[in-house]
Protein backbone atom coordinates (compact mmCIF):
# COMPACT_ATOMS: atom_id res chain seq x y z
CA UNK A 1 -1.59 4.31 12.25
CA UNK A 2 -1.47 2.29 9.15
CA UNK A 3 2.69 1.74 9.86
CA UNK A 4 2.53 1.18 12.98
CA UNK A 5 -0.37 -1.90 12.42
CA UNK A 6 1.56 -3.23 9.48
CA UNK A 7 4.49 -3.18 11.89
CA UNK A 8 3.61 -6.05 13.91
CA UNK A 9 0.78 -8.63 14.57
CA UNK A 10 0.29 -7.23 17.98
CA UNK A 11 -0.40 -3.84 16.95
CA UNK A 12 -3.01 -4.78 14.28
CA UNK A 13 -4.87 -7.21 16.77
CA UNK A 14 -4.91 -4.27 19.01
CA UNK A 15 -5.66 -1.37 16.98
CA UNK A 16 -7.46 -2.76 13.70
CA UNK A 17 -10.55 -3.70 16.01
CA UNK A 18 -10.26 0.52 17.22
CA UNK A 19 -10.02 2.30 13.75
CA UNK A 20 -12.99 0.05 12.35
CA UNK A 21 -15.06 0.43 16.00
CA UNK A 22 -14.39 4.27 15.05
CA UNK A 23 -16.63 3.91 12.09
CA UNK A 24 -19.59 3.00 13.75
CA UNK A 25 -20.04 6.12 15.80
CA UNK A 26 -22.93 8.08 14.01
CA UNK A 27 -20.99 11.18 12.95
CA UNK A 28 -24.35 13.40 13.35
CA UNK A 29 -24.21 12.54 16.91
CA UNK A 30 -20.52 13.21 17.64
CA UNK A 31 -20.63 16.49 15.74
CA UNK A 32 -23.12 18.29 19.06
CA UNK A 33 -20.62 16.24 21.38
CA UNK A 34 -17.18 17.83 19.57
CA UNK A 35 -19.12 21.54 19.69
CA UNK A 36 -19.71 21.03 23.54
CA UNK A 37 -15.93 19.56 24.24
CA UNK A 38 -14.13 22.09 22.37
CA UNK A 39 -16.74 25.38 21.12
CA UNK A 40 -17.89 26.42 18.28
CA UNK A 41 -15.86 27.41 15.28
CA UNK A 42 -13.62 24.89 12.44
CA UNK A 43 -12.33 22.50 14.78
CA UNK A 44 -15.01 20.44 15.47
CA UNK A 45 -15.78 20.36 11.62
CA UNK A 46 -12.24 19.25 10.74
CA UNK A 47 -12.54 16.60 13.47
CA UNK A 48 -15.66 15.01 12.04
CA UNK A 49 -14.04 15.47 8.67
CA UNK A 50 -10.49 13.67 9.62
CA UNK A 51 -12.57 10.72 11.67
CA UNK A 52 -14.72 10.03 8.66
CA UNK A 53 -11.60 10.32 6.23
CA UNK A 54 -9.43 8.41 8.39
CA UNK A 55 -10.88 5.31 8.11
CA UNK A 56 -9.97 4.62 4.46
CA UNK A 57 -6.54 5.61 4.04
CA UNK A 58 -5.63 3.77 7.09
CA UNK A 59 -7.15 0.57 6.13
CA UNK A 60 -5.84 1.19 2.73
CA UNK A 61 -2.33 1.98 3.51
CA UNK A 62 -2.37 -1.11 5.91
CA UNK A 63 -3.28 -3.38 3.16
CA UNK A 64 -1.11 -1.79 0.62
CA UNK A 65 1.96 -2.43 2.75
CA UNK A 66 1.18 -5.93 3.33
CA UNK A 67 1.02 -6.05 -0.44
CA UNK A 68 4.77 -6.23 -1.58
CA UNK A 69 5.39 -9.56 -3.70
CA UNK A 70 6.89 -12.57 -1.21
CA UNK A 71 9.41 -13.00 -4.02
CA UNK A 72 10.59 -9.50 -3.63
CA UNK A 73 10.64 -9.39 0.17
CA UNK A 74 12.68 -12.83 -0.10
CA UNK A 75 14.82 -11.06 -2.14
CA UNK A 76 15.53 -8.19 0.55
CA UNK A 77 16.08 -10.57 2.82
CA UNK A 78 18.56 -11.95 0.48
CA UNK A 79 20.67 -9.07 0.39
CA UNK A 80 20.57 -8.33 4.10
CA UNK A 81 18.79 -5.16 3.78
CA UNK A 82 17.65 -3.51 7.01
CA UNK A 83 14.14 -3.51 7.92
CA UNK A 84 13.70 -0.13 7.20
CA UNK A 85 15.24 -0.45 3.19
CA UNK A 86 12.93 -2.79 2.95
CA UNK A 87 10.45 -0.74 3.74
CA UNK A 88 11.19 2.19 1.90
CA UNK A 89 12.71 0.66 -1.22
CA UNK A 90 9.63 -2.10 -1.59
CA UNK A 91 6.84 -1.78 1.16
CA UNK A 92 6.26 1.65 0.81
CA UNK A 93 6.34 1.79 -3.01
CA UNK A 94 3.49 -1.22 -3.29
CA UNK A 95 1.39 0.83 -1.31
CA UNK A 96 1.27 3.70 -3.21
CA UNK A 97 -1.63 2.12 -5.48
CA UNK A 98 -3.17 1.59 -1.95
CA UNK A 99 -2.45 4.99 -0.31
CA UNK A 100 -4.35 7.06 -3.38
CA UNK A 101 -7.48 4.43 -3.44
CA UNK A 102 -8.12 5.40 0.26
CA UNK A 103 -6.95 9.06 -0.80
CA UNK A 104 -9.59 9.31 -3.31
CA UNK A 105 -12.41 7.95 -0.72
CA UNK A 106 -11.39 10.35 1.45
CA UNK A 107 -11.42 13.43 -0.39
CA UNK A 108 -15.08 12.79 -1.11
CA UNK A 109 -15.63 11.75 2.53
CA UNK A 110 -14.21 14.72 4.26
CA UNK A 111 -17.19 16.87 2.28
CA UNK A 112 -19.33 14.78 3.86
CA UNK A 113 -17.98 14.90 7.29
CA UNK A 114 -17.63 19.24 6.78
CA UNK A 115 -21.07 19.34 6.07
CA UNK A 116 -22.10 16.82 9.16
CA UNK A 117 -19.89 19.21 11.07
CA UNK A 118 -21.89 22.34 9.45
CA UNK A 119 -25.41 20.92 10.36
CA UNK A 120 -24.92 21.66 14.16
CA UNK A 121 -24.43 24.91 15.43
CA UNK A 122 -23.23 26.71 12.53
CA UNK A 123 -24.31 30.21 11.20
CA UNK A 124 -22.47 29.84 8.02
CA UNK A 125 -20.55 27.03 5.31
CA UNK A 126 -22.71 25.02 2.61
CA UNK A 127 -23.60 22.26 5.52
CA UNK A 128 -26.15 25.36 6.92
CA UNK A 129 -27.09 26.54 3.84
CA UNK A 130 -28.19 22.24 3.40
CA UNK A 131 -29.66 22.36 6.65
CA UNK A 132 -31.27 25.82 6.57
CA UNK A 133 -32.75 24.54 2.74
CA UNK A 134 -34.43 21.83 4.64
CA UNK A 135 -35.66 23.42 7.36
CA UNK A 136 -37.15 25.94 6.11
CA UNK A 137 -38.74 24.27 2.74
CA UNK A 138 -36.35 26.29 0.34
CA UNK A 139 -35.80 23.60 -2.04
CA UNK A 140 -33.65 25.76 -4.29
CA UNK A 141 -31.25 26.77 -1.81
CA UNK A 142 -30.94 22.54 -0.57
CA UNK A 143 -30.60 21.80 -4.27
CA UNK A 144 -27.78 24.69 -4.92
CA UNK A 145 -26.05 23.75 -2.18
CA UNK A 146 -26.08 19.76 -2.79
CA UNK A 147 -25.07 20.63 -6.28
CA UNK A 148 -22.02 22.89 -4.85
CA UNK A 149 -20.84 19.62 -2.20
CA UNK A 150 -20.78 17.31 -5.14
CA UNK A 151 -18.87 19.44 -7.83
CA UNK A 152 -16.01 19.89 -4.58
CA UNK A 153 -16.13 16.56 -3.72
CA UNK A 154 -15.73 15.72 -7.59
CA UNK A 155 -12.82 18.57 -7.67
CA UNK A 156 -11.16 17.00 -4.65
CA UNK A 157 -11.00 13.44 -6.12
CA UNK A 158 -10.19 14.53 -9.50
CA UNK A 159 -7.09 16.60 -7.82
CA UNK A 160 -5.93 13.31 -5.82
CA UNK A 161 -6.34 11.30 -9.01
CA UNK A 162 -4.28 14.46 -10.75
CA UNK A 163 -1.35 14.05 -8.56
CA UNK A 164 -1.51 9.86 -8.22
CA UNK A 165 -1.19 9.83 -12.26
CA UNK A 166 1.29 12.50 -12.86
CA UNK A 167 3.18 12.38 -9.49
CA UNK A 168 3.41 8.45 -8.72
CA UNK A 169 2.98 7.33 -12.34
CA UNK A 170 5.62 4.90 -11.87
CA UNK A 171 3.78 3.32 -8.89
CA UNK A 172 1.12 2.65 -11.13
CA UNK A 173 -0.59 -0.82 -10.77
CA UNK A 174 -0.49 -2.60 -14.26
């Protein structure tokens, strides 16, 4: 989605208004409304998880390709190089700083959105064990399972940030 907005003016107008409007839909009542649409099971989950993750790469990645230096795109233009070397060879890389700050968000943001997923309807998955903890005053098991969401969600930033530094090092900003 990101491309395609940073792709023309037209595009963003259109669609920038839709990915942030998709924000403000309260996940905990989409989650009941996903279960109904298409059952029970992962796939609601994994929605709720990719809607609430989506949100920051995209806007991310959109900024990050409008972020290549005006001296540097003149100089593409200078050598006639086709829109898409230009945005391989230059767009693409100035993103990358971009593309692993929404990355990051989202890792932590897609526990979230599992576990917003797990509160309706589920019989199993640390978002029930949460819920259940609640419910039913067992303080322990809320406070295990809390404790178990935030050491993933720290393990699934800390592997994006793995692979940014050792995989895109020389993206790096300065």
């Amino acid at each position: 989605a990101a491309v395609v907005m940073s792709r023309s003016a037209a595009l963003n107008r259109t669609f920038y208004p839709l990915v942030v409007a998709s924000q403000t839909f309260p996940k905990e009542a989409l989650a009941p409304l996903f279960i109904v649409l298409i059952g029970f099971g992962i796939l609601p989950k994994i929605l709720i998880a990719a809607m609430i993750s989506f949100f920051p790469v995209t806007i991310n990645t959109a900024r990050g390709l409008e972020s290549a230096d005006p001296m540097d795109e003149d100089l593409f233009r200078s050598i006639a190089a086709s829109k898409w070397q230009t945005f391989i060879k230059l767009e693409l890389p100035s993103a990358v700083p971009f593309i692993f700050a929404g990355l990051k968000m989202s890792a932590t943001l897609s526990v979230i959105g599992a576990v917003v997923g797990e509160f309706v309807g589920a019989s199993r998955g640390l978002g029930y064990l949460t819920q259940k903890g609640i419910d039913e005053l067992q303080t322990e098991l809320m406070f295990a399972s809390l404790i178990v969401l935030g050491c993933m969600g720290v393990l699934l930033f800390s592997i994006v940030e793995i692979v940014e530094r050792f995989g895109f090092r020389k993206y790096a900003t300065q």
